[in-house]
Structure formats: structure tokens, C-alpha cells
PDB file of N, CA and C in Angstrom:
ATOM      1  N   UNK A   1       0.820  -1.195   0.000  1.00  0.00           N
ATOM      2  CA  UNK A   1       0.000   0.000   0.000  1.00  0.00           C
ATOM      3  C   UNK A   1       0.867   1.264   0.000  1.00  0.00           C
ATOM      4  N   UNK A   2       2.259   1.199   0.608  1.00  0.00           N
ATOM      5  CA  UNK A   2       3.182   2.488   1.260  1.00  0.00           C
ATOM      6  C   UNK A   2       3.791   2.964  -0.249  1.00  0.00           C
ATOM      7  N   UNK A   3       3.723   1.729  -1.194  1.00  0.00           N
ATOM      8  CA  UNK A   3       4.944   1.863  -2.603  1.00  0.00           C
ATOM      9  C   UNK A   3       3.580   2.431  -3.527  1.00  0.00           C
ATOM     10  N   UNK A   4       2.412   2.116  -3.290  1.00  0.00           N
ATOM     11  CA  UNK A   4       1.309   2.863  -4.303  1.00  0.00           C
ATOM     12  C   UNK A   4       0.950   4.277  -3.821  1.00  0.00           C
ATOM     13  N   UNK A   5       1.097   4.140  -2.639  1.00  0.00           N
ATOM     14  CA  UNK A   5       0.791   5.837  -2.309  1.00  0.00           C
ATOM     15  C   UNK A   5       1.995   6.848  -2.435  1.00  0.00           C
ATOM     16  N   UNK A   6       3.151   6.070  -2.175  1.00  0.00           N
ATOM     17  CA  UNK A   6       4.350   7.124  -2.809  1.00  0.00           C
ATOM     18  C   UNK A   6       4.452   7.116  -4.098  1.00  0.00           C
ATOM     19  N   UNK A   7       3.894   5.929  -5.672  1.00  0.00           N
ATOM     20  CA  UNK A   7       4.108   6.117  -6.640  1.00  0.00           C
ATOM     21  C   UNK A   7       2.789   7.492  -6.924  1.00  0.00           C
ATOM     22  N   UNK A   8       1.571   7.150  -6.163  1.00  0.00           N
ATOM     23  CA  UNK A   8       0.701   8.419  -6.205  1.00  0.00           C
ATOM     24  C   UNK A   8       0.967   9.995  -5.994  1.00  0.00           C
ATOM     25  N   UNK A   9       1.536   9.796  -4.716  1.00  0.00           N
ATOM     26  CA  UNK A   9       2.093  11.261  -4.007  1.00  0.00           C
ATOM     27  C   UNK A   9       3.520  12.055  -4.985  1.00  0.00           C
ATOM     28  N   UNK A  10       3.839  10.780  -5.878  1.00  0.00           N
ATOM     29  CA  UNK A  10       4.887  11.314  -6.840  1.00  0.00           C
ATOM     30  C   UNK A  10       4.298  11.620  -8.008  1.00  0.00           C
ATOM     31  N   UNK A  11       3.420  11.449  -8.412  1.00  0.00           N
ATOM     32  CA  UNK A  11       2.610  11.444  -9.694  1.00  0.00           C
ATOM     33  C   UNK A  11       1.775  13.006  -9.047  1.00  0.00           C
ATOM     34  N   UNK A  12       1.481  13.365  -8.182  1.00  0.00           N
ATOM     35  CA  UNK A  12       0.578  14.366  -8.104  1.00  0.00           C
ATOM     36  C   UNK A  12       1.839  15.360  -7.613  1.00  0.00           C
ATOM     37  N   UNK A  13       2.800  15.422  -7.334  1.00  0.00           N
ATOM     38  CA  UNK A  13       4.053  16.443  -7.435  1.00  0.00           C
ATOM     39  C   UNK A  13       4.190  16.274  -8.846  1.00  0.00           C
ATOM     40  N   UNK A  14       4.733  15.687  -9.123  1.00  0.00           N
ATOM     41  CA  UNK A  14       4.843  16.154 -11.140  1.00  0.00           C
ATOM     42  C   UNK A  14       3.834  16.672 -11.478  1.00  0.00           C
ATOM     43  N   UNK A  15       2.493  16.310 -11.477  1.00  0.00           N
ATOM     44  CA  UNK A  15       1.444  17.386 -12.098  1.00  0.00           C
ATOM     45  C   UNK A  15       1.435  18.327 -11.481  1.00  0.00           C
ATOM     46  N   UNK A  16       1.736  18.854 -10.633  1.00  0.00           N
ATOM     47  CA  UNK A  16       2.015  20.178  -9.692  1.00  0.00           C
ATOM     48  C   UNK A  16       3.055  20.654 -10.239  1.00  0.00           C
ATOM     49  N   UNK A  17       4.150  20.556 -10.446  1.00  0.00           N
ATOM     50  CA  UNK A  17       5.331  21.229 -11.148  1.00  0.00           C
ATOM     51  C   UNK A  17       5.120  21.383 -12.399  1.00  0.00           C
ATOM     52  N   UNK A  18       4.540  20.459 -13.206  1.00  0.00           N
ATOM     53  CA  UNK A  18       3.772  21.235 -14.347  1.00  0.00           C
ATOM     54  C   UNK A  18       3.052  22.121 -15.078  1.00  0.00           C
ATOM     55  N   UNK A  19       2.098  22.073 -13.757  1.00  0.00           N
ATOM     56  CA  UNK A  19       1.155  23.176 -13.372  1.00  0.00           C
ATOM     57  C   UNK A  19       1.781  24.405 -13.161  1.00  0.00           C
ATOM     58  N   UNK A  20       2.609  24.644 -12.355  1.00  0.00           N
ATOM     59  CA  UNK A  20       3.579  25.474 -12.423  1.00  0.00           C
ATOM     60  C   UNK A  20       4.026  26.198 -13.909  1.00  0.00           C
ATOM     61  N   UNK A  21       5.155  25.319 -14.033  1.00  0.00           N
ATOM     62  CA  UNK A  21       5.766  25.543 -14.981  1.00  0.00           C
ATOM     63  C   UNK A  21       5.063  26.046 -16.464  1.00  0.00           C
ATOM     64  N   UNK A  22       3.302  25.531 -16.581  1.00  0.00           N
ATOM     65  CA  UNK A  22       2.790  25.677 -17.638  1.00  0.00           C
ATOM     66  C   UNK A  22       2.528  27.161 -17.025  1.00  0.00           C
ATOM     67  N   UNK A  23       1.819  27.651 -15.996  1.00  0.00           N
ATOM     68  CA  UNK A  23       1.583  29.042 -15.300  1.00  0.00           C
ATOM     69  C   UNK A  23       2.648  30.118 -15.817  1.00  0.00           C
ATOM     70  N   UNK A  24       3.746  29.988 -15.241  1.00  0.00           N
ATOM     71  CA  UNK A  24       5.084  30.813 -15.463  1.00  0.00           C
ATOM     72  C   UNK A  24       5.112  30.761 -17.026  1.00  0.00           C
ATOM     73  N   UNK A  25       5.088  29.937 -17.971  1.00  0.00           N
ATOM     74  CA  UNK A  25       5.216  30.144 -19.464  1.00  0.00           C
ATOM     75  C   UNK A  25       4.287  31.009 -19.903  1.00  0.00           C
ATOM     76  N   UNK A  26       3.107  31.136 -19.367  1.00  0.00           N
ATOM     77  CA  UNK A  26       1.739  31.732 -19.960  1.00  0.00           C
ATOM     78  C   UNK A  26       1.640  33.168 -19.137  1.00  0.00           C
ATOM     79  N   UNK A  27       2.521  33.044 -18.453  1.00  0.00           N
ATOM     80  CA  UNK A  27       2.937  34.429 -17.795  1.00  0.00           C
ATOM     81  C   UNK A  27       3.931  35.134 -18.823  1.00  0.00           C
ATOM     82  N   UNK A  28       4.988  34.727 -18.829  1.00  0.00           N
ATOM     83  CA  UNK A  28       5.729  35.273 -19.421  1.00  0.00           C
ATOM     84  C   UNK A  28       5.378  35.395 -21.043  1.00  0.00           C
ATOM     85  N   UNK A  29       4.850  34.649 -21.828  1.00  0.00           N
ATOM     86  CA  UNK A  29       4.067  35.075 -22.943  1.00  0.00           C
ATOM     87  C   UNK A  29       3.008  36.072 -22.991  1.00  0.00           C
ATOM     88  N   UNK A  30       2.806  36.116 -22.237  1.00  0.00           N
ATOM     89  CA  UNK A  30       1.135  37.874 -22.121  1.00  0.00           C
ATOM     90  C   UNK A  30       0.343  36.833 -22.077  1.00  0.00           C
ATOM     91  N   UNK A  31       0.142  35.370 -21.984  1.00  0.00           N
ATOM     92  CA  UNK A  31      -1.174  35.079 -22.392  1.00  0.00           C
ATOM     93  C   UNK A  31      -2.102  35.017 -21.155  1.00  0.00           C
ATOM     94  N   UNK A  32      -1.859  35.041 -19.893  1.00  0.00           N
ATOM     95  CA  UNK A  32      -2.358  35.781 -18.280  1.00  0.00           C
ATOM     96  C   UNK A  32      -1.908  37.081 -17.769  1.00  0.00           C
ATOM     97  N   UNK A  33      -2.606  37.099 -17.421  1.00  0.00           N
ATOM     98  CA  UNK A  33      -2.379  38.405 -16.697  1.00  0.00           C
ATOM     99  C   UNK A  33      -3.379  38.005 -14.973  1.00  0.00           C
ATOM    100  N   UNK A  34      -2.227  38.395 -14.302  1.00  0.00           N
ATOM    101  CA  UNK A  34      -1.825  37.922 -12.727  1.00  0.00           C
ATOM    102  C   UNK A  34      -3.283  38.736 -11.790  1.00  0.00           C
ATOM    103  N   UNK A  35      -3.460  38.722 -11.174  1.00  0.00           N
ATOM    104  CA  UNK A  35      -4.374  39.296 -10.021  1.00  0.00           C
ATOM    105  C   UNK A  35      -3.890  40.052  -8.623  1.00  0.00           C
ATOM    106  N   UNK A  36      -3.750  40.768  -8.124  1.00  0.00           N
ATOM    107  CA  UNK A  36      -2.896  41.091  -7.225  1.00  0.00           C
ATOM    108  C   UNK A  36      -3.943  40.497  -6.203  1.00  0.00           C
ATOM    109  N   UNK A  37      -3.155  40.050  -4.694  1.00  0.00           N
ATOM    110  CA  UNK A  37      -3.222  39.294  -3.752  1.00  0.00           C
ATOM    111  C   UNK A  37      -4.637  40.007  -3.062  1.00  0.00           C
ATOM    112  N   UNK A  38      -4.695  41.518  -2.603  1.00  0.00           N
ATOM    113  CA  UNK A  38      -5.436  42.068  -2.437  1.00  0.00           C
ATOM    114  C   UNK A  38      -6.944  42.256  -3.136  1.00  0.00           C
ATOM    115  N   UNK A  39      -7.227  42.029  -4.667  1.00  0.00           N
ATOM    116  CA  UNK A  39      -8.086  42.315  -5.329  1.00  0.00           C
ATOM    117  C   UNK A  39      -8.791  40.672  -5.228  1.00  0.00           C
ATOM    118  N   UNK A  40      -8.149  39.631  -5.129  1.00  0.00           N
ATOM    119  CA  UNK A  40      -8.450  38.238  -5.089  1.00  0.00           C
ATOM    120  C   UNK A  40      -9.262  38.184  -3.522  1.00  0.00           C
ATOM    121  N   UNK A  41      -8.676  38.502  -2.180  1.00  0.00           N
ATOM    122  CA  UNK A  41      -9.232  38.553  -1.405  1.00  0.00           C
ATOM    123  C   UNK A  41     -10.222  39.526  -1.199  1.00  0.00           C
ATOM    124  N   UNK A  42     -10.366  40.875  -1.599  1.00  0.00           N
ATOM    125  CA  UNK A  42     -11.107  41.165  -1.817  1.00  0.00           C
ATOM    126  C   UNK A  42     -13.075  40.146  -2.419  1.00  0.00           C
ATOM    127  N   UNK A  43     -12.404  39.880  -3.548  1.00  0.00           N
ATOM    128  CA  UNK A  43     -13.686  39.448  -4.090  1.00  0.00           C
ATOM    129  C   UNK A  43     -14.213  37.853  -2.890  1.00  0.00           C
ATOM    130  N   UNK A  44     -12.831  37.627  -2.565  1.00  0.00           N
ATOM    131  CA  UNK A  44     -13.408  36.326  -2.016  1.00  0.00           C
ATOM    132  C   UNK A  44     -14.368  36.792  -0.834  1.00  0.00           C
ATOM    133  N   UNK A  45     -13.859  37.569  -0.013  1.00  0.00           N
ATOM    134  CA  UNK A  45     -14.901  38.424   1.074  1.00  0.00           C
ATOM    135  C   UNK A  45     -15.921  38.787   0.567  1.00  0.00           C
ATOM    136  N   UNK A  46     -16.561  39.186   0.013  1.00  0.00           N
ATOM    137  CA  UNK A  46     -17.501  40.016  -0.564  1.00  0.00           C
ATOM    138  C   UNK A  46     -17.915  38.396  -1.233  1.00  0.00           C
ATOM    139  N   UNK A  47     -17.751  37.711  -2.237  1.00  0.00           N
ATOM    140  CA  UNK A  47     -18.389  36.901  -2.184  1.00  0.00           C
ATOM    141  C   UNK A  47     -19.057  35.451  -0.900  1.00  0.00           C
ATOM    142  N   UNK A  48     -17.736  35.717   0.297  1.00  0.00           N
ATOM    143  CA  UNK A  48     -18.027  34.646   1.440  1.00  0.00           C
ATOM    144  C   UNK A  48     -19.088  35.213   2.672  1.00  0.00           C
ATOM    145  N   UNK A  49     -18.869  36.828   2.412  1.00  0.00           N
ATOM    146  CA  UNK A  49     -20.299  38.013   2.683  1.00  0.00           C
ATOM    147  C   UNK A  49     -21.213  37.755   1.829  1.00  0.00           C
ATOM    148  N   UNK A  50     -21.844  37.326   1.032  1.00  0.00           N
ATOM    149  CA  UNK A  50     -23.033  37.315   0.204  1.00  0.00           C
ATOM    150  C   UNK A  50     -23.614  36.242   0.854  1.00  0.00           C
ATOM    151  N   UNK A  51     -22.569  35.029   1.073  1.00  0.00           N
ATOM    152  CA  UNK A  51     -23.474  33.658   1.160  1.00  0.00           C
ATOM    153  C   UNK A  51     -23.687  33.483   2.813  1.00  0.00           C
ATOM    154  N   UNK A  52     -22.800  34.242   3.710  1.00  0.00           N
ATOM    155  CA  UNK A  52     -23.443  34.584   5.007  1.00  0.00           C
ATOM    156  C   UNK A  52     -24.973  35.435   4.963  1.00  0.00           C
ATOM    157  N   UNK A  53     -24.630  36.291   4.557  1.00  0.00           N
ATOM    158  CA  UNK A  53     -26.172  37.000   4.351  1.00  0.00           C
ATOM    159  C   UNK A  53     -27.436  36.247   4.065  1.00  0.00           C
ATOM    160  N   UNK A  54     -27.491  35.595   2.629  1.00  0.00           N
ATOM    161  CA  UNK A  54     -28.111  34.572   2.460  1.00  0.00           C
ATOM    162  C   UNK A  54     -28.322  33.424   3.184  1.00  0.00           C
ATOM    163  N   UNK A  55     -27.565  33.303   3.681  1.00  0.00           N
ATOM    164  CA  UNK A  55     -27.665  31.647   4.209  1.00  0.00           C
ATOM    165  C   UNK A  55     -27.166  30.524   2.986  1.00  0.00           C
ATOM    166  N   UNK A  56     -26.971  30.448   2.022  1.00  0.00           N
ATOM    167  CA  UNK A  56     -26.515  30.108   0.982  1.00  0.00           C
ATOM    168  C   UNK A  56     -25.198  29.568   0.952  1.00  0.00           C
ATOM    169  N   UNK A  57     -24.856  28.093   0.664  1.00  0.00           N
ATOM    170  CA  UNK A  57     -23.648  27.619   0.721  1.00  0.00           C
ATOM    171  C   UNK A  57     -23.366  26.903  -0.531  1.00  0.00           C
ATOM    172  N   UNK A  58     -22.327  26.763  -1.481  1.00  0.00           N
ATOM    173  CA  UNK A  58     -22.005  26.469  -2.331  1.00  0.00           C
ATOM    174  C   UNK A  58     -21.396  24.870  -2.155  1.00  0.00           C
ATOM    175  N   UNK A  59     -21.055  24.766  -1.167  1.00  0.00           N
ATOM    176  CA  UNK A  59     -20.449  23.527  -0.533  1.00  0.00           C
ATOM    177  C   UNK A  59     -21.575  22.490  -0.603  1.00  0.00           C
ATOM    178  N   UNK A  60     -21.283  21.177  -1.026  1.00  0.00           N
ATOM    179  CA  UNK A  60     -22.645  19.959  -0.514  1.00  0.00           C
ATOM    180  C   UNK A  60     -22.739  20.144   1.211  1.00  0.00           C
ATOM    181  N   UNK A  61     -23.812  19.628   1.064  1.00  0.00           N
ATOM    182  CA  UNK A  61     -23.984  19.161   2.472  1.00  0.00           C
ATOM    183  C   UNK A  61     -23.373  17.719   2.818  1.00  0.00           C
ATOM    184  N   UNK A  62     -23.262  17.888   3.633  1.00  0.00           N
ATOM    185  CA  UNK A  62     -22.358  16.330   4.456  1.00  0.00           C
ATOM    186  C   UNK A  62     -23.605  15.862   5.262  1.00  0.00           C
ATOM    187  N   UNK A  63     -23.726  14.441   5.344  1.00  0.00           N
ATOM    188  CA  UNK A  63     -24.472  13.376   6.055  1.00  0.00           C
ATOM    189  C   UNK A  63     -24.404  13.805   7.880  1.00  0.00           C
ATOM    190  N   UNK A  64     -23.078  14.077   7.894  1.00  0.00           N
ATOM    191  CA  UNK A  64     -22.261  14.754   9.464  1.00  0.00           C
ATOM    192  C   UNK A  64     -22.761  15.779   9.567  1.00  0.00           C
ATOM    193  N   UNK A  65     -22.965  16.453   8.617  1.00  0.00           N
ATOM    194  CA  UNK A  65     -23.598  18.048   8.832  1.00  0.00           C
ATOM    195  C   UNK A  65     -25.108  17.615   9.870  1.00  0.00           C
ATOM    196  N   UNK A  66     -26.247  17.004   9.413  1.00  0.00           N
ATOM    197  CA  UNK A  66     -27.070  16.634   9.905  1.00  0.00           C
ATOM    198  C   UNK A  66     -27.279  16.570  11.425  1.00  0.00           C
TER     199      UNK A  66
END
């Protein structure tokens, strides 16, 4: 089980460094354009304020929730 979950946990670091690496290329080509840290949290507040207001959760419900 220990040799399938490290061939896993190695397989999902390579797609992570890929991920990466495809990010930084598409950066440096113009083809993204970045978000500053502030404007991202921003929206996330203001959107995690909407669904307090509402009562509204985007999340499933869990069986545990119950």
C-alpha cells in the first residue's frame, strides 16, 4: 500500500510542477495576466459576505452536517 501511495504522491508532485511551470510560461508570454493578492481577497470576502447574508452555501452538504 506504502509503494502505491508514494508512486501516487509522486505522480501528483509532477502534475504540480507542471502546473507550475505551464503558469510561469503563460505568464511570461502575455497570455495571463496575474491578479494582485489584495483584489483576489477582496472578491473572495464580498463573495463569502453574500453567502453569510443569504444563508446560501455552495459547498454539498455532508451526512455529518445533519
Amino acid at each position: 500500500m506504502s509503494e502505491l501511495l508514494s508512486e501516487e504522491e509522486a505522480n501528483i508532485e509532477s502534475a504540480w510542477r507542471q502546473e507550475v511551470l505551464d503558469r510561469v510560461a503563460a505568464l511570461d508570454a502575455g497570455e495571463a495576466t496575474p491578479i494582485p493578492w489584495r483584489e483576489v481577497r477582496d472578491r473572495l470576502l464580498a463573495k463569502l459576505g453574500a453567502h453569510r447574508m443569504t444563508g446560501r452555501s455552495d459547498r454539498p452538504s455532508r451526512a455529518s452536517d445533519a
